[in-house]
Protein backbone atom coordinates (compact mmCIF):
# COMPACT_ATOMS: atom_id res chain seq x y z
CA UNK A 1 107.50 129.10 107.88
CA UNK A 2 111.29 130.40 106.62
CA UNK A 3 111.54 131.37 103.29
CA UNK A 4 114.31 131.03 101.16
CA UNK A 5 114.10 133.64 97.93
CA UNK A 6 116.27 133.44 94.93
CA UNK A 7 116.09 136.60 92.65
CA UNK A 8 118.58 138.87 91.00
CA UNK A 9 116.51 141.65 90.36
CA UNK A 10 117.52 143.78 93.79
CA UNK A 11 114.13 146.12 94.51
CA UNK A 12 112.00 142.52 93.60
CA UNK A 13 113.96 140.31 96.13
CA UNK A 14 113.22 143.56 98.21
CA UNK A 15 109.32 143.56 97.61
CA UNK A 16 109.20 140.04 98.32
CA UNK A 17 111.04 139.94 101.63
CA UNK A 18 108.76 142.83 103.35
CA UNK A 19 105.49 141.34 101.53
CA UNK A 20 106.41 137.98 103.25
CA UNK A 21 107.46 139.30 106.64
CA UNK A 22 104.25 141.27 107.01
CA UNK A 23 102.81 137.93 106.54
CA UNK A 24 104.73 136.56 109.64
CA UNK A 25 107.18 134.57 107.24
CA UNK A 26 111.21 134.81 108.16
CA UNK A 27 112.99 135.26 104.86
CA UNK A 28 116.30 134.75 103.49
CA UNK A 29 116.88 136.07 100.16
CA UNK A 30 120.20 134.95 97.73
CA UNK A 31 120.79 137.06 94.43
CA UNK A 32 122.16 134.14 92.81
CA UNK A 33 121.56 130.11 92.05
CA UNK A 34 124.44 129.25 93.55
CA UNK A 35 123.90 130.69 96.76
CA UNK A 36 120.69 129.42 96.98
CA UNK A 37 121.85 125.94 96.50
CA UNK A 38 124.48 126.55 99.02
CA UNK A 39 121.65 127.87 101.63
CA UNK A 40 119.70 124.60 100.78
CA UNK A 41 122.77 122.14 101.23
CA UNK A 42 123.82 123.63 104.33
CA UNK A 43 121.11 122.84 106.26
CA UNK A 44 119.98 126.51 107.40
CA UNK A 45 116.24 125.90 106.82
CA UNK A 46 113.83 123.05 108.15
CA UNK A 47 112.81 121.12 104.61
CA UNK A 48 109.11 120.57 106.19
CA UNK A 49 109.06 123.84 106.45
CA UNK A 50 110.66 125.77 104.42
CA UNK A 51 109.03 127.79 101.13
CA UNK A 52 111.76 127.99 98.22
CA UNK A 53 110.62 130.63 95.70
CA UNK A 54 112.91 130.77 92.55
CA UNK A 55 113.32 133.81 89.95
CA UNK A 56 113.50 131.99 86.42
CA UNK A 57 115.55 134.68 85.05
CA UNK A 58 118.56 134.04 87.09
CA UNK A 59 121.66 134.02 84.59
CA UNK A 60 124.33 131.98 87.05
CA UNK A 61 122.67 129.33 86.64
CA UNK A 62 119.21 127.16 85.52
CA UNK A 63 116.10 128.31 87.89
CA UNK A 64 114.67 125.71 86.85
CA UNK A 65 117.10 123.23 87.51
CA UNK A 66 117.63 124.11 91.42
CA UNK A 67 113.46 123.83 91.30
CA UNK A 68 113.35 120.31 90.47
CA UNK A 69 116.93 119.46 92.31
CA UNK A 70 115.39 120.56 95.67
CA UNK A 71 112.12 119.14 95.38
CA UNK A 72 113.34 115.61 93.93
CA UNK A 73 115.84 116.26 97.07
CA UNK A 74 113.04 116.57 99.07
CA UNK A 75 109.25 116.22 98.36
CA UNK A 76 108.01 117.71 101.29
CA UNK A 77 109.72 121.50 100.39
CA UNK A 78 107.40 123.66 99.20
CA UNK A 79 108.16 125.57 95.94
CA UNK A 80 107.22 128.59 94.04
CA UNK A 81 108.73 130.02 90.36
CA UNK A 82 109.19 133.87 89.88
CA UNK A 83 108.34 134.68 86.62
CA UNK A 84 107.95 137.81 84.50
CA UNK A 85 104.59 138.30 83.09
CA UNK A 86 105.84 138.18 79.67
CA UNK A 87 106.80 134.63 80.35
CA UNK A 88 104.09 132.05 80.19
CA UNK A 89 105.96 129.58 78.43
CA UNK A 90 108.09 129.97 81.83
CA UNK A 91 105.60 129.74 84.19
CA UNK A 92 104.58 125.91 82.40
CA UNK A 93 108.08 124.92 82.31
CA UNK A 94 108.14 125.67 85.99
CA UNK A 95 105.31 123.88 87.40
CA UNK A 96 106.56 120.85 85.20
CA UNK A 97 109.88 120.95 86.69
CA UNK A 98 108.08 120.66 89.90
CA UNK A 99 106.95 124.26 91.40
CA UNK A 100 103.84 124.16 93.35
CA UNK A 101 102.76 127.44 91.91
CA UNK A 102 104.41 130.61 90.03
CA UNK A 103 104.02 134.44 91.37
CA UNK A 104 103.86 136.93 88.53
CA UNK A 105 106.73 139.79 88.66
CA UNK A 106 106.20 142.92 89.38
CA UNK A 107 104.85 141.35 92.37
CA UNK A 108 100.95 141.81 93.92
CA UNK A 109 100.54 141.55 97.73
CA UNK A 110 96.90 140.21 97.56
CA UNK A 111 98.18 137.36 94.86
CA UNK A 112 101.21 136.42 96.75
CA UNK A 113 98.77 136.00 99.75
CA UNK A 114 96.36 133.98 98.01
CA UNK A 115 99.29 131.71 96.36
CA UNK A 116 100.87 131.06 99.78
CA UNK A 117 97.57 129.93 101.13
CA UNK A 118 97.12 127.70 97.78
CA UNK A 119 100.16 126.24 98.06
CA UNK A 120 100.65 125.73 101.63
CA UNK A 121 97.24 123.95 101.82
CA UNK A 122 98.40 121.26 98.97
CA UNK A 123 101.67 121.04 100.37
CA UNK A 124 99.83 120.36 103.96
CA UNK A 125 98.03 117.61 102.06
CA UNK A 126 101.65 115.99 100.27
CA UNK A 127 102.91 115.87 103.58
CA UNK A 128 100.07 114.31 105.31
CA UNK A 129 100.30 112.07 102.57
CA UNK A 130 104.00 111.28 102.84
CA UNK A 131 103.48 110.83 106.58
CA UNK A 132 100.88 107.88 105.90
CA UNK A 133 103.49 106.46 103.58
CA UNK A 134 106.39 106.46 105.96
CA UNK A 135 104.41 104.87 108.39
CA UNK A 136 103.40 101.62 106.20
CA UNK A 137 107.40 101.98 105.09
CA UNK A 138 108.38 101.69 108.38
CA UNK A 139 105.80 98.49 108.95
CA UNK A 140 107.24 97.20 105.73
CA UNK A 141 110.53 97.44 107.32
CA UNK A 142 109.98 95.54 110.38
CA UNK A 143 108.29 93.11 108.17
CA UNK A 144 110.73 92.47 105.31
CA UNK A 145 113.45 92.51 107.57
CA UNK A 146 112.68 90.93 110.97
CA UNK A 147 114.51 90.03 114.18
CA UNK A 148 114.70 91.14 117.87
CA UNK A 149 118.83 90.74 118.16
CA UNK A 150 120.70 94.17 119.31
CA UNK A 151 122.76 94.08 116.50
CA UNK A 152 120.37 94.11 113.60
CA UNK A 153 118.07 96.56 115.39
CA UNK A 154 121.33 99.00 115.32
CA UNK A 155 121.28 97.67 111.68
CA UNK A 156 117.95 99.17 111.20
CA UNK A 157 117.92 102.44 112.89
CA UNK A 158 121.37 102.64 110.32
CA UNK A 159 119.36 101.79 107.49
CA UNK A 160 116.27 104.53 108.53
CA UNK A 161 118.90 107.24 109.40
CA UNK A 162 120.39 106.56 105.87
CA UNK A 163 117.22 106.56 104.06
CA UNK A 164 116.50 110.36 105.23
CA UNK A 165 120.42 111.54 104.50
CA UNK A 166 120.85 112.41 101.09
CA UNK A 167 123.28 110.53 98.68
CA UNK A 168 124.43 107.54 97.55
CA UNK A 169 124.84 104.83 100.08
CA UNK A 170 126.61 101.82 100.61
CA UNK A 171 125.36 98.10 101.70
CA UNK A 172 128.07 96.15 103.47
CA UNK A 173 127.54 92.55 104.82
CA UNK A 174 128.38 88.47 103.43
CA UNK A 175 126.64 87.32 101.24
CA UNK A 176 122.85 86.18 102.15
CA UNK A 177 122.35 89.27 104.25
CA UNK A 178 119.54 90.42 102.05
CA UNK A 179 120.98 93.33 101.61
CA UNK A 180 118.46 93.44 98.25
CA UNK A 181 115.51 93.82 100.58
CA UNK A 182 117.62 96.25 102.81
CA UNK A 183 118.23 98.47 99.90
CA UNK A 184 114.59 98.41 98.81
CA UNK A 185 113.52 99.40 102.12
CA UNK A 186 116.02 101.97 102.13
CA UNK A 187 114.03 103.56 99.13
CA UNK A 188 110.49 103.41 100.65
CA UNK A 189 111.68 105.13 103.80
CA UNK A 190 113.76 107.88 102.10
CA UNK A 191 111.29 110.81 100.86
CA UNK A 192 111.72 109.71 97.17
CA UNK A 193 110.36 106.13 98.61
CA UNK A 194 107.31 107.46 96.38
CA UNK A 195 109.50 106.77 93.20
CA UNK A 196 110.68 104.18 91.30
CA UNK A 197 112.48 101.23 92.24
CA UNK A 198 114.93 99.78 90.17
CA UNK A 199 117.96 97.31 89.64
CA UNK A 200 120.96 98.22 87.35
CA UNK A 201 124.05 96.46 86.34
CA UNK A 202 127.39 96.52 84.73
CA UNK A 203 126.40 95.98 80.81
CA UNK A 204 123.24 98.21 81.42
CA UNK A 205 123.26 102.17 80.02
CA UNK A 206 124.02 103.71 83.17
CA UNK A 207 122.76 107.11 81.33
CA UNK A 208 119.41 105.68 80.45
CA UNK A 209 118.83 103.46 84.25
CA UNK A 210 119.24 107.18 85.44
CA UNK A 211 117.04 108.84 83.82
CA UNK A 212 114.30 106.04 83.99
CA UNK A 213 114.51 105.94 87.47
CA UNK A 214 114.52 109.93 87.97
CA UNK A 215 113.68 111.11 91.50
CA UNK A 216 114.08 107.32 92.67
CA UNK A 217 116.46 104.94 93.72
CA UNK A 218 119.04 102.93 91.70
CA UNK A 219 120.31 99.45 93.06
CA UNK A 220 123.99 97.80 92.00
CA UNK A 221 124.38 94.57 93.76
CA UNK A 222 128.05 93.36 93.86
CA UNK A 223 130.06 96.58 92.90
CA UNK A 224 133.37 94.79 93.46
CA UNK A 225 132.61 91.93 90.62
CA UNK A 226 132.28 95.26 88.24
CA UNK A 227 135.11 96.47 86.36
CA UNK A 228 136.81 99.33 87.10
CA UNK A 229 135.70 101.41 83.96
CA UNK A 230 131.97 100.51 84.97
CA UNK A 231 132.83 101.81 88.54
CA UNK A 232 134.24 105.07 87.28
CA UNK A 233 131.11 105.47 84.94
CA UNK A 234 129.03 104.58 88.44
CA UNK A 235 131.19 107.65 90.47
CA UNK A 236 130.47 110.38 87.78
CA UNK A 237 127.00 109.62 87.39
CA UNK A 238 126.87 109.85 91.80
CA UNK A 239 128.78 112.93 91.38
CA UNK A 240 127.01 114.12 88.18
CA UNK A 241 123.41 116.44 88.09
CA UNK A 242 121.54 113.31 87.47
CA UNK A 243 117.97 113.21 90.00
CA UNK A 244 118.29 109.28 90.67
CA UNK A 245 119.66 107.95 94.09
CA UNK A 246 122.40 105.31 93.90
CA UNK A 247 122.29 102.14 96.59
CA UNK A 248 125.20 100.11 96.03
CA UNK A 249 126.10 96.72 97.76
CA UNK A 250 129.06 94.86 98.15
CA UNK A 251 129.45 91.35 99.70
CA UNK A 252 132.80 91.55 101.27
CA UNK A 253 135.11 94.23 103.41
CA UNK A 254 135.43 97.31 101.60
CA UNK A 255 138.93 97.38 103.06
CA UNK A 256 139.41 93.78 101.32
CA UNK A 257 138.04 94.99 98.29
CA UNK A 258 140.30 97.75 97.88
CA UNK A 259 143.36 96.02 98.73
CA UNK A 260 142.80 93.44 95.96
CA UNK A 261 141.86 96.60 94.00
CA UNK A 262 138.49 95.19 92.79
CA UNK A 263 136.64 98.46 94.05
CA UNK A 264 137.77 102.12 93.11
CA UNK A 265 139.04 104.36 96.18
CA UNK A 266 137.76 107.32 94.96
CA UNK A 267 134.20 105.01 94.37
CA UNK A 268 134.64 103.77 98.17
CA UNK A 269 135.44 107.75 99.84
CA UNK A 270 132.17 109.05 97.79
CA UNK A 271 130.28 105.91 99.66
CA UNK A 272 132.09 105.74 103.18
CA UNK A 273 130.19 108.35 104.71
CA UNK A 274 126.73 106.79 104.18
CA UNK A 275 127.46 103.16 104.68
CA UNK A 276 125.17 100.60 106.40
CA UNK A 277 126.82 97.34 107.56
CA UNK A 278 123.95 94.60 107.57
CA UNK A 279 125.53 91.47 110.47
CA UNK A 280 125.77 88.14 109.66
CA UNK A 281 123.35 85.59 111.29
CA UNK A 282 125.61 84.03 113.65
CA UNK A 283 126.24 87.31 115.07
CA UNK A 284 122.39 87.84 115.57
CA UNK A 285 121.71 86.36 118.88
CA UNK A 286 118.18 84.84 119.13
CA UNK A 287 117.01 85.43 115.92
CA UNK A 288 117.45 82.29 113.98
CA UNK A 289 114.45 80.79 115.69
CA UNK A 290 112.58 83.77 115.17
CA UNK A 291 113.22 83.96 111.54
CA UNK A 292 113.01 80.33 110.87
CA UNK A 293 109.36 80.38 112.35
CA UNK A 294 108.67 83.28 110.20
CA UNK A 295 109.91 81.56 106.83
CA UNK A 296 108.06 78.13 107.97
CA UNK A 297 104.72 80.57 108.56
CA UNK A 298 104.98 81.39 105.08
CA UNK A 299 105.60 78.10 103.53
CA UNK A 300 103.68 76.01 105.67
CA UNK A 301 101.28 78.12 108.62
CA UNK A 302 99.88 74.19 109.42
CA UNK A 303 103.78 73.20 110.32
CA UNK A 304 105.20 73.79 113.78
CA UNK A 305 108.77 73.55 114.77
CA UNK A 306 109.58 71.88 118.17
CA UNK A 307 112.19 73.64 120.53
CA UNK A 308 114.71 70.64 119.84
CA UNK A 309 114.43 71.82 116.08
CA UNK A 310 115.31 75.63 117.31
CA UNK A 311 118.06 74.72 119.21
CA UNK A 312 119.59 73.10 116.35
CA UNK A 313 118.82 75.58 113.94
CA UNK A 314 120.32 77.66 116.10
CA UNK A 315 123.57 75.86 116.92
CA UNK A 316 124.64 76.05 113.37
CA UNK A 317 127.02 78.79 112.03
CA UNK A 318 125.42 80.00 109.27
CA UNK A 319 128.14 80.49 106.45
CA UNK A 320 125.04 81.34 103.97
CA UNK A 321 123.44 83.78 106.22
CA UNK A 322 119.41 84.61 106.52
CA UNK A 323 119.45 83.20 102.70
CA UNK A 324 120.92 79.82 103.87
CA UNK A 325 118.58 79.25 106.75
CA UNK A 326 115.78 80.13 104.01
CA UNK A 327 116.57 77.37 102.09
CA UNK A 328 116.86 74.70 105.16
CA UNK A 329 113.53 75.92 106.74
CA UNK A 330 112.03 75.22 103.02
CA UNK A 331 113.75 71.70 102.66
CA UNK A 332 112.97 70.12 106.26
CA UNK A 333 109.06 71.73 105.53
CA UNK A 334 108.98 69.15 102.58
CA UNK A 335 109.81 66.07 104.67
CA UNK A 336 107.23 66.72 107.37
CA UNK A 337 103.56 67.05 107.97
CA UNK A 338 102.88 68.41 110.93
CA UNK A 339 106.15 68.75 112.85
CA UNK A 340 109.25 69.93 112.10
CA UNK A 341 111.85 67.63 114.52
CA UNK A 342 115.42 68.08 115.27
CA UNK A 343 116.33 65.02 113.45
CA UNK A 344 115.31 66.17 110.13
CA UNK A 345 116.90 69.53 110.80
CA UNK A 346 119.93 67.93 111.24
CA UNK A 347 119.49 66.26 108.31
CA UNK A 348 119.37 69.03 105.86
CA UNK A 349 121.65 70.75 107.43
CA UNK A 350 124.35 67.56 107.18
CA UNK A 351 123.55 68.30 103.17
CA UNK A 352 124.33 71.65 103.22
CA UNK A 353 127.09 71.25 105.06
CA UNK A 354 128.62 68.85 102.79
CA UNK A 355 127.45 71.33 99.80
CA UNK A 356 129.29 74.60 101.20
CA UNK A 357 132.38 72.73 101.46
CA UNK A 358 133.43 74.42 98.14
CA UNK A 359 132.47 77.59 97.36
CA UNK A 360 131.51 78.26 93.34
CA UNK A 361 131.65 81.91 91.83
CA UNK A 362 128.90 83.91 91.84
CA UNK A 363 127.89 84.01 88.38
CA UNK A 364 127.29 87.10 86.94
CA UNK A 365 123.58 88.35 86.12
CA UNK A 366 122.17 89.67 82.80
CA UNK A 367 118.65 91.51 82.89
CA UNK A 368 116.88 92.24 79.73
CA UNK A 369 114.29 94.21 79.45
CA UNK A 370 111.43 94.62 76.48
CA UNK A 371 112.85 96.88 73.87
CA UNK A 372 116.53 95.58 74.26
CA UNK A 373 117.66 94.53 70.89
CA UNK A 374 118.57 90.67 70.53
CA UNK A 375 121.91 91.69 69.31
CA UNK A 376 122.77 93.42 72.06
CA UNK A 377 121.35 90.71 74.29
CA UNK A 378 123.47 88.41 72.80
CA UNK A 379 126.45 90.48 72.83
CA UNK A 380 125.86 91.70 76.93
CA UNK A 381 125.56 87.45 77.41
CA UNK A 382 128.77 86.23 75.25
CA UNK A 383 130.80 89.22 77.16
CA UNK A 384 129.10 87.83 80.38
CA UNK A 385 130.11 84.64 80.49
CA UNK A 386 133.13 84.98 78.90
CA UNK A 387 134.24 87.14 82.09
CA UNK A 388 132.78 84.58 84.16
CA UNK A 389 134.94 81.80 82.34
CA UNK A 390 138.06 84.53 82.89
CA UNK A 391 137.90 84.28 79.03
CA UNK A 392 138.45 80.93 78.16
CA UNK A 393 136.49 80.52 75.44
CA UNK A 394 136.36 77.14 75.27
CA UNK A 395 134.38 76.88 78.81
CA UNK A 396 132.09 80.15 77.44
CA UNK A 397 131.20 77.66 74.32
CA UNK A 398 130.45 74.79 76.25
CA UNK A 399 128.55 77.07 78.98
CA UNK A 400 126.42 78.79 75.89
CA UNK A 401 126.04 75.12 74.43
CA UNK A 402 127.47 76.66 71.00
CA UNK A 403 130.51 75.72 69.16
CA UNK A 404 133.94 77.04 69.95
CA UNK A 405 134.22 78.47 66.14
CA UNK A 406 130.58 80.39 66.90
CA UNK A 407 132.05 82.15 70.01
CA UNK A 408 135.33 83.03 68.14
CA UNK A 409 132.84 84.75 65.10
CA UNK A 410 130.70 86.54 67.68
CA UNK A 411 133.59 87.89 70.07
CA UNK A 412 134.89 89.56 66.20
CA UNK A 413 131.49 90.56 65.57
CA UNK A 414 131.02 92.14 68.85
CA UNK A 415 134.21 93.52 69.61
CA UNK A 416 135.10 91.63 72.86
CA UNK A 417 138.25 91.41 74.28
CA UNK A 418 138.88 89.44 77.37
């Protein structure tokens, strides 16, 4: 095991560095925070195994802080807080901020020993732990998200290699990728997949979605229907010390989106270096039939679908993506009893053809929760819709079924300018 040992106090750092290499440990030790952070972000040291031990008296920075920062940036690093013997109230702030154990200063060989051991046997048992929950992850994956087609297996082993980087990452694809279920697989196979899950949107405290969702994963669908004060708000809070992962998804070309300036450049370079494309259906060779079975399995398991039906299914282009086909598999399984035929397939796909014709906006989503005051329910649902209408109020009053004079009082009431 390497050891990585933050401590200002010179002969200590010195005491703990021969202590641990008599114990067969290879040790690093940093006088400062700072370095020690640098040491973790560059990679030096093997996370699974790795043993970060902390002095909380370091003045450069907060001890505590780089504690919980490298365990929330990985669960499986083992940690330990120095503290001075005078400092109980230290060695309790530590473990809460997520150290495995604390080693009293000056140090003893026989307790540093019998900490290790402690620690390295729970830590043994977290990771065996986390192992077993990567490995349903990874079934989930398969599961959530299925096909056989080259291009959305490279999808996948995208989508696993960003889970394990650290950082926010972006979701490319059209619309009716699921790039909602992508990003919630994303979570359960990154190491804080053990966290919370959560979805967050422009009208939502960004502050308080953080730190609700601490040491887990936050998902913005759509960042380039937000306005560009909500995506600076989103690039500080990526760039701030908050603990909470960002996944962020956008439905058309990033280039695009930039050029009609509905997403941030600065927003987009944070993203591009973590950025998972998700392929549209038509460009999925094979796997329409595949996922149409699947869908009709869970629908209907007494239904079959004839080859004719699969070629069909397959012959279409797919403007509404795995979301689209969804929707037809569910329709054509409520006109049959038994067997799904081509001729019904064609059918509903003659009626959603005529149906995509025009394409409506996407309207915009508001998501209460309990504790949200109606006020600001209302307010978050007037401001809503009036951006969906592009602000004419008269289509926001006949949208809200309330009179035009009502919306006039309540965008005065509530501030709203559109």
């Amino acid at each position: 095991m390497k050891v990585l040992c933050v401590d200002p106090n010179a002969e200590s750092r010195d005491a703990l560095r021969r202590s641990l290499s008599s114990l067969g440990y290879s040790v690093r030790g940093f006088a400062t925070v700072a370095e020690g952070e640098r040491a973790l972000e560059t990679g030096d040291f093997e996370p699974s195994s790795l043993l970060l031990i902390v002095a909380l008296d370091a003045t450069d920075g907060d001890p505590g802080e780089l504690l919980s920062r490298a365990r929330a940036r990985d669960p499986r690093l083992l940690t330990l807080a120095l503290v001075d013997r005078s400092d109980l109230e230290g060695a309790v702030d530590a473990m809460a901020r997520g150290a495995h154990d604390f080693l009293w200063r000056p140090l003893s060989e026989a307790r540093l020993a019998q900490v290790i051991a402690s620690a390295a046997v729970r830590h043994d048992r977290e990771a065996e732990a986390e192992a077993i929950r990567l490995r349903l992850a990874r079934a989930e994956l398969r599961d959530a998200l299925p096909g056989r087609s080259p291009r959305w297996i490279s999808a996948l082993a995208s989508l696993e290699r960003a889970a394990e980087a650290p950082g926010s990452v972006l979701l490319t694809g059209e619309p009716g990728t699921e790039k909602d279920d992508a990003a919630l697989a994303l979570h359960r196979l990154s190491p804080r997949g053990a966290g919370r899950f959560a979805f967050t949107s422009e009208g939502e405290s960004l502050d308080l979605a953080t730190l609700q969702t601490e040491n887990g994963t936050l998902f913005l669908e759509n960042v380039e229907a937000t306005s560009a004060g909500f995506q600076e708000q989103l690039l500080a809070h990526m760039r701030g010390p908050w603990r909470a992962r960002f996944v962020v998804s956008i439905d058309e070309d990033p280039r695009d989106a930039l050029e009609a300036r509905r997403l941030l450049p600065a927003l987009e370079q944070s993203l591009a270096g973590n950025t998972v494309h998700l392929p549209p259906l038509r460009e999925r060779a094979g796997d329409v039939p595949l996922l149409a079975r699947r869908f009709l399995e869970d629908l209907n398991p007494a239904l079959t679908l004839t080859p004719e039906a699969a070629d069909a299914l397959a012959a279409h282009e797919w403007p509404g993506n795995t979301h689209e086909l969804r929707e037809v598999v569910r329709r054509a399984a409520r006109l049959c009893e038994s067997t799904i035929g081509p001729t019904v397939v064609r059918s509903v796909l003659g009626r959603q053809f005529a149906r995509s014709r025009v394409r409506r906006p996407k309207a915009p989503v508001v998501r209460i929760a309990v504790g949200d005051s109606l006020a600001d329910v209302e307010r978050r649902l007037i401001s809503k819709t009036l951006e969906f209408a592009r602000g004419n109020k008269k289509k926001t009053a006949e949208l809200l079924k309330l009179s035009l004079k009502t919306i006039y009082n309540k965008i005065k009431e509530y501030g709203l300018e559109h």
